[in-house]
Protein backbone atom coordinates (compact mmCIF):
# COMPACT_ATOMS: atom_id res chain seq x y z
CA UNK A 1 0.00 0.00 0.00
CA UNK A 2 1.28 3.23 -1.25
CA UNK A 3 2.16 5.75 2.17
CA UNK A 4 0.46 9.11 1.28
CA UNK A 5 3.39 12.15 2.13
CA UNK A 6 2.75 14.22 5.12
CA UNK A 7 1.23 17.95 4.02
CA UNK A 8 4.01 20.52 5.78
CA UNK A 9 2.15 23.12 8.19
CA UNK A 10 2.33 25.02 11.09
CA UNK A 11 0.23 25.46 14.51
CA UNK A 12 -0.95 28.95 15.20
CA UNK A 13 -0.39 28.31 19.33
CA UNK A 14 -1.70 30.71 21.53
CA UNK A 15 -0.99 28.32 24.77
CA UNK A 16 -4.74 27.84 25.34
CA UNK A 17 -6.89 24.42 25.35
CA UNK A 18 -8.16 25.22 21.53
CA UNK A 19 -5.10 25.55 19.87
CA UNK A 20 -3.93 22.47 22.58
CA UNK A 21 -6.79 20.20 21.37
CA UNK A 22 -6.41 21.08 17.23
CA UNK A 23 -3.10 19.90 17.62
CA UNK A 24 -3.86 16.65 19.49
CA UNK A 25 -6.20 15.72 16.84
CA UNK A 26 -3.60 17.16 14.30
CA UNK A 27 -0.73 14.34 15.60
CA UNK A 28 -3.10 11.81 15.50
CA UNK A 29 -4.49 11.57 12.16
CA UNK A 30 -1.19 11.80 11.00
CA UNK A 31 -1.92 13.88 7.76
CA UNK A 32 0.18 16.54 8.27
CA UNK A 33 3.75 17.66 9.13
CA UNK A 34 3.82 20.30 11.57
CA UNK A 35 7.33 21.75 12.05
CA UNK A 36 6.49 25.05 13.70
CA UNK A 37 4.37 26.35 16.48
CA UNK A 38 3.62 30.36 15.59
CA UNK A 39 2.65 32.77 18.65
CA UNK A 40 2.12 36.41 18.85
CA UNK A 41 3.93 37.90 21.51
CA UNK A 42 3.68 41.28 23.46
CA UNK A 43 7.13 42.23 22.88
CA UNK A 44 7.01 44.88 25.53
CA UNK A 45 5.66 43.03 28.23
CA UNK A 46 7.64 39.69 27.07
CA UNK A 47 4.15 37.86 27.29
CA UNK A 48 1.22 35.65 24.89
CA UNK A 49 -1.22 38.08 22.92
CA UNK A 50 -4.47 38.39 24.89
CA UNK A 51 -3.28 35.73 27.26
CA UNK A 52 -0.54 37.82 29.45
CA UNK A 53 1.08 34.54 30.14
CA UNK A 54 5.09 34.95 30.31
CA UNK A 55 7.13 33.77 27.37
CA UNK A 56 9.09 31.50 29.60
CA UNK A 57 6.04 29.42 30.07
CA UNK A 58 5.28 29.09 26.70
CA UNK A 59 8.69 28.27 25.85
CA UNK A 60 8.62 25.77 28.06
CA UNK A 61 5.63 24.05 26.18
CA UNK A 62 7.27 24.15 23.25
CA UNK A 63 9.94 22.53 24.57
CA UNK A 64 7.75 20.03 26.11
CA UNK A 65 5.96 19.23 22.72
CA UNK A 66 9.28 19.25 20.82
CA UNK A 67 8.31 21.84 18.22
CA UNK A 68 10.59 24.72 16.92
CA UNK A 69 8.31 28.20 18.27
CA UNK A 70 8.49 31.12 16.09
CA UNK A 71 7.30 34.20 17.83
CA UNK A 72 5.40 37.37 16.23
CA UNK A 73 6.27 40.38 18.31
CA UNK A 74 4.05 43.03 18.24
CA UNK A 75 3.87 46.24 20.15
CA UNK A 76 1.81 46.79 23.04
CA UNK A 77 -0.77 48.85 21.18
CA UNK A 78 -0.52 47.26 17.65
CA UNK A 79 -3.22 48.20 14.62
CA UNK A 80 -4.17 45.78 12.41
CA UNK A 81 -1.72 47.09 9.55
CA UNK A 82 1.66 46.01 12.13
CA UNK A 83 -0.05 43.17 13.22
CA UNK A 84 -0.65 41.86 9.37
CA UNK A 85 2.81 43.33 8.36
CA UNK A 86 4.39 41.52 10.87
CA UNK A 87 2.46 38.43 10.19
CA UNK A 88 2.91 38.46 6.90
CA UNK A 89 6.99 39.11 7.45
CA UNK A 90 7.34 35.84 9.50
CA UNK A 91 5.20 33.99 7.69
CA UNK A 92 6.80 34.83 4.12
CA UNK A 93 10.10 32.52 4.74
CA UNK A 94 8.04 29.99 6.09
CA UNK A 95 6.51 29.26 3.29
CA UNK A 96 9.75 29.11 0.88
CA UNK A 97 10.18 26.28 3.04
CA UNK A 98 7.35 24.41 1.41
CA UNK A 99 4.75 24.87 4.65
CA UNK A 100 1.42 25.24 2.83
CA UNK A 101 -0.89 25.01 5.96
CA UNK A 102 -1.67 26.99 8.51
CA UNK A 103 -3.64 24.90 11.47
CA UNK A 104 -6.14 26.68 13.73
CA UNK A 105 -8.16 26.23 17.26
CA UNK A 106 -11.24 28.06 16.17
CA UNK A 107 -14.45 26.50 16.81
CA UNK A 108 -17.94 28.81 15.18
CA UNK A 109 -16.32 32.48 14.38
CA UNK A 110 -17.63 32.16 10.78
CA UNK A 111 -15.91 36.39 9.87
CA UNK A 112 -12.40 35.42 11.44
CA UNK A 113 -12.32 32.07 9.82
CA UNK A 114 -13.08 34.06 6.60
CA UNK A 115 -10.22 36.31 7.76
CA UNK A 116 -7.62 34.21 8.28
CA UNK A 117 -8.57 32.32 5.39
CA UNK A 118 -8.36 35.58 2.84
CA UNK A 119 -4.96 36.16 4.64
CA UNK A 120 -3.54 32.81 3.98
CA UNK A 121 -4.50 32.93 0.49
CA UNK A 122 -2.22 36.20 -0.10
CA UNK A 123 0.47 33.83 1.55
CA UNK A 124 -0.15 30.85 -0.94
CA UNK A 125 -1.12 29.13 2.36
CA UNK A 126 -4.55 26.71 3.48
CA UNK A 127 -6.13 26.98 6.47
CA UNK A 128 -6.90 23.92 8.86
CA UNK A 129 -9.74 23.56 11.50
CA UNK A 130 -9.50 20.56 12.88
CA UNK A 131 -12.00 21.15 15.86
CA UNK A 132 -14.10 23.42 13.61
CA UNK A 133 -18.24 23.51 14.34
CA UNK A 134 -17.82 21.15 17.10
CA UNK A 135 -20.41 21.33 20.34
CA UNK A 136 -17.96 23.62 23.10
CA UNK A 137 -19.04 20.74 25.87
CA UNK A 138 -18.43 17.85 23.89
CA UNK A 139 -14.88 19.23 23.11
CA UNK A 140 -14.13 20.37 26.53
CA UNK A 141 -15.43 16.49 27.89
CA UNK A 142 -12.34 15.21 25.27
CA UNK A 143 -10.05 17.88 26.47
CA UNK A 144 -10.52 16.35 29.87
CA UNK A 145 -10.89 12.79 29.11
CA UNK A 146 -7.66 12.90 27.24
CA UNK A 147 -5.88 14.29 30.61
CA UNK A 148 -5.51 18.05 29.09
CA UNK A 149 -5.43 19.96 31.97
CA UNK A 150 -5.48 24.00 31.82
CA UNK A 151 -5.81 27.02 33.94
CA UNK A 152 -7.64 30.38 33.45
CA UNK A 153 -5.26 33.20 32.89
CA UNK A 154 -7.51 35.99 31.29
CA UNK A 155 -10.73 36.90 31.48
CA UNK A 156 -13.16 39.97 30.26
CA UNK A 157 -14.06 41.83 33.03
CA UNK A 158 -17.32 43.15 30.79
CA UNK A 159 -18.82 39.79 31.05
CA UNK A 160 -17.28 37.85 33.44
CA UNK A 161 -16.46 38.37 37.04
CA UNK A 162 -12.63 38.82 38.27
CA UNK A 163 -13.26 35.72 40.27
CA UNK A 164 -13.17 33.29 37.42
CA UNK A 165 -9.66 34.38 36.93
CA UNK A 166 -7.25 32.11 37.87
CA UNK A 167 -9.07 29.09 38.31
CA UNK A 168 -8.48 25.76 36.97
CA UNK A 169 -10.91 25.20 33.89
CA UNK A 170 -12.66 22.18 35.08
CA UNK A 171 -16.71 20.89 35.27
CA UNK A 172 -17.11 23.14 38.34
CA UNK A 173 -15.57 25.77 36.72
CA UNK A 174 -18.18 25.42 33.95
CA UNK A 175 -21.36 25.12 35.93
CA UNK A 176 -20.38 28.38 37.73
CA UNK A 177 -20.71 30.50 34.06
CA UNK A 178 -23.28 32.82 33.35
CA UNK A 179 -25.73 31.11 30.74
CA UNK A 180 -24.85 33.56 28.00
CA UNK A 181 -21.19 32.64 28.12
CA UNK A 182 -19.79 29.73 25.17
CA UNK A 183 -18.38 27.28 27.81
CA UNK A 184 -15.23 27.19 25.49
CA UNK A 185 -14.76 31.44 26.06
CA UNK A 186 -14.64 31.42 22.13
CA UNK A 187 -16.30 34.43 21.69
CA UNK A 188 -13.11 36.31 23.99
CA UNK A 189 -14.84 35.76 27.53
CA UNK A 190 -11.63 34.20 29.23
CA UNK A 191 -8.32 32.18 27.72
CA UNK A 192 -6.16 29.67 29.06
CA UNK A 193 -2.54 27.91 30.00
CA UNK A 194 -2.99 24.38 29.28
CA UNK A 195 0.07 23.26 32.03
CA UNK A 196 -0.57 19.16 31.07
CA UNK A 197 -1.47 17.45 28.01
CA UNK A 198 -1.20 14.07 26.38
CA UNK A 199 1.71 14.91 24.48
CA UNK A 200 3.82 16.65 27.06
CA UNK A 201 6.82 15.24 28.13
CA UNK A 202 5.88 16.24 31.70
CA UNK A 203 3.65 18.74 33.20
CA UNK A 204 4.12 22.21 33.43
CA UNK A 205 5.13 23.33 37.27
CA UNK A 206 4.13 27.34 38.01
CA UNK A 207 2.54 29.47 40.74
CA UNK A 208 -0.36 31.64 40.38
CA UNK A 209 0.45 35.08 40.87
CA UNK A 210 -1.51 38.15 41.30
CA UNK A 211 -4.54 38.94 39.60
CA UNK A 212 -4.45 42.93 37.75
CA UNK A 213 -6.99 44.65 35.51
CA UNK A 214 -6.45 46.28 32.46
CA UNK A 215 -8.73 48.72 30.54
CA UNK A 216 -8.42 49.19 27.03
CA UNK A 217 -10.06 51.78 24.56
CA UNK A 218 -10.61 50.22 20.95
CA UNK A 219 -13.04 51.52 18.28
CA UNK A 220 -15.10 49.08 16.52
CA UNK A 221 -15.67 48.51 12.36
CA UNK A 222 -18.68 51.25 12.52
CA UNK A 223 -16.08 54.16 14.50
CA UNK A 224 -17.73 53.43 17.60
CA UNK A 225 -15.83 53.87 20.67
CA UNK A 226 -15.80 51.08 23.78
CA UNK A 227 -13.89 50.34 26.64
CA UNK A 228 -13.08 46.89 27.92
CA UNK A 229 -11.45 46.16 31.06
CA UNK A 230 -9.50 42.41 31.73
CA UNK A 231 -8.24 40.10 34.28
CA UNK A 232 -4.98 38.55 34.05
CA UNK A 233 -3.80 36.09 36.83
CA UNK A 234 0.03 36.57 36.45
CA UNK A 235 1.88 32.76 36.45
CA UNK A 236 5.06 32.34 38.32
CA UNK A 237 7.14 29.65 36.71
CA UNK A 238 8.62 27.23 38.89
């Protein structure tokens, strides 16, 4: 029986259970090659986009899955021109190595999968869902049946409470949510560290920190102006 080659990509890794899960599923079917993990990092705070964890934690799942990370740094407040110029400018040599797909943890965001899908194809590049459309509990009942386990490091203070910070994403965890809030947080209501997963060489040893808020002023697509404030739960690493 003819072996069919491996398809080169690359795992957009934010540190979080989605991006943990799409790439459990992504090792297992075997189908694909992936030599990179990509993350955007704050490059003046030294820590994950959105998440706030420190870069020393993510390096050290990297080094725990045994993929080569590839940080985007962006500035602490980047537009959407840096942030696609600066995509685009790590991405470019990537794919003059023959890396064709780009792998994602999105689950039902129909306009960013559109996005990031018109952005690969400037690139030459496919996007890959592999958790795409799937029911939020059914995927977090795998994430824990598989032995993924992950922590709450950021959460928006407009819709969530600063107590949910900092807590270990688990059932309990999930029957305490509002009802209007994707168990998942895939609509931006909280993110995660995943510190232990199936394909970890060992677990991933930190403290929990403080908890701080930050308020940020964005406008939207229409002009409109909103502020947002968020909870990060700092991570000491161990």
């Amino acid at each position: 029986m003819q072996i069919k080659p491996q398809k080169k990509a690359l795992m957009n890794w934010s540190g979080g259970k989605d991006s943990a899960l799409s790439l459990y599923h992504v090792l297992k079917d075997n189908n694909f090659d992936v030599q990179y993990l990509l993350t955007t990092v704050n490059d003046a705070f030294g820590r994950v986009s959105m998440h706030g964890v420190r870069e020393e934690l993510l390096d050290k799942q990297a080094e725990n899955i045994g993929l080569e990370l590839v940080k985007v740094r962006l500035s602490e407040t980047v537009s959407m021109e840096e942030y696609h110029a600066q995509m685009e400018s790590v991405l470019r040599p990537i794919v003059q190595k023959n890396i064709e797909y780009s792998i994602f943890g999105d689950i039902f965001l129909e306009d960013l999968r559109q996005h990031r899908e018109e952005r690969l194809t400037m690139l030459g590049m496919k996007g890959v869902f592999p958790i795409w459309k799937r029911q939020s509990l059914e995927l977090l009942a795998e994430f824990w049946d598989l032995g993924f386990k992950t922590i709450v490091v950021s959460v928006n203070g407009n819709v969530l409470d600063k107590s949910f910070c900092g807590k270990v994403l688990d059932r309990d965890f999930i029957k305490e949510l509002p009802a209007n809030i994707d168990p998942c947080g895939e609509k931006g209501e909280f993110h995660t560290f995943v510190c232990e997963a199936p394909y970890f060489q060992h677990s991933i040893n930190f403290e929990i920190g403080e908890t701080v808020d930050k308020t940020y002023n964005f406008k939207d697509s229409d002009g409109n102006e909103h502020i947002s404030t968020y909870y990060f739960t700092d991570l000491l690493p161990k």
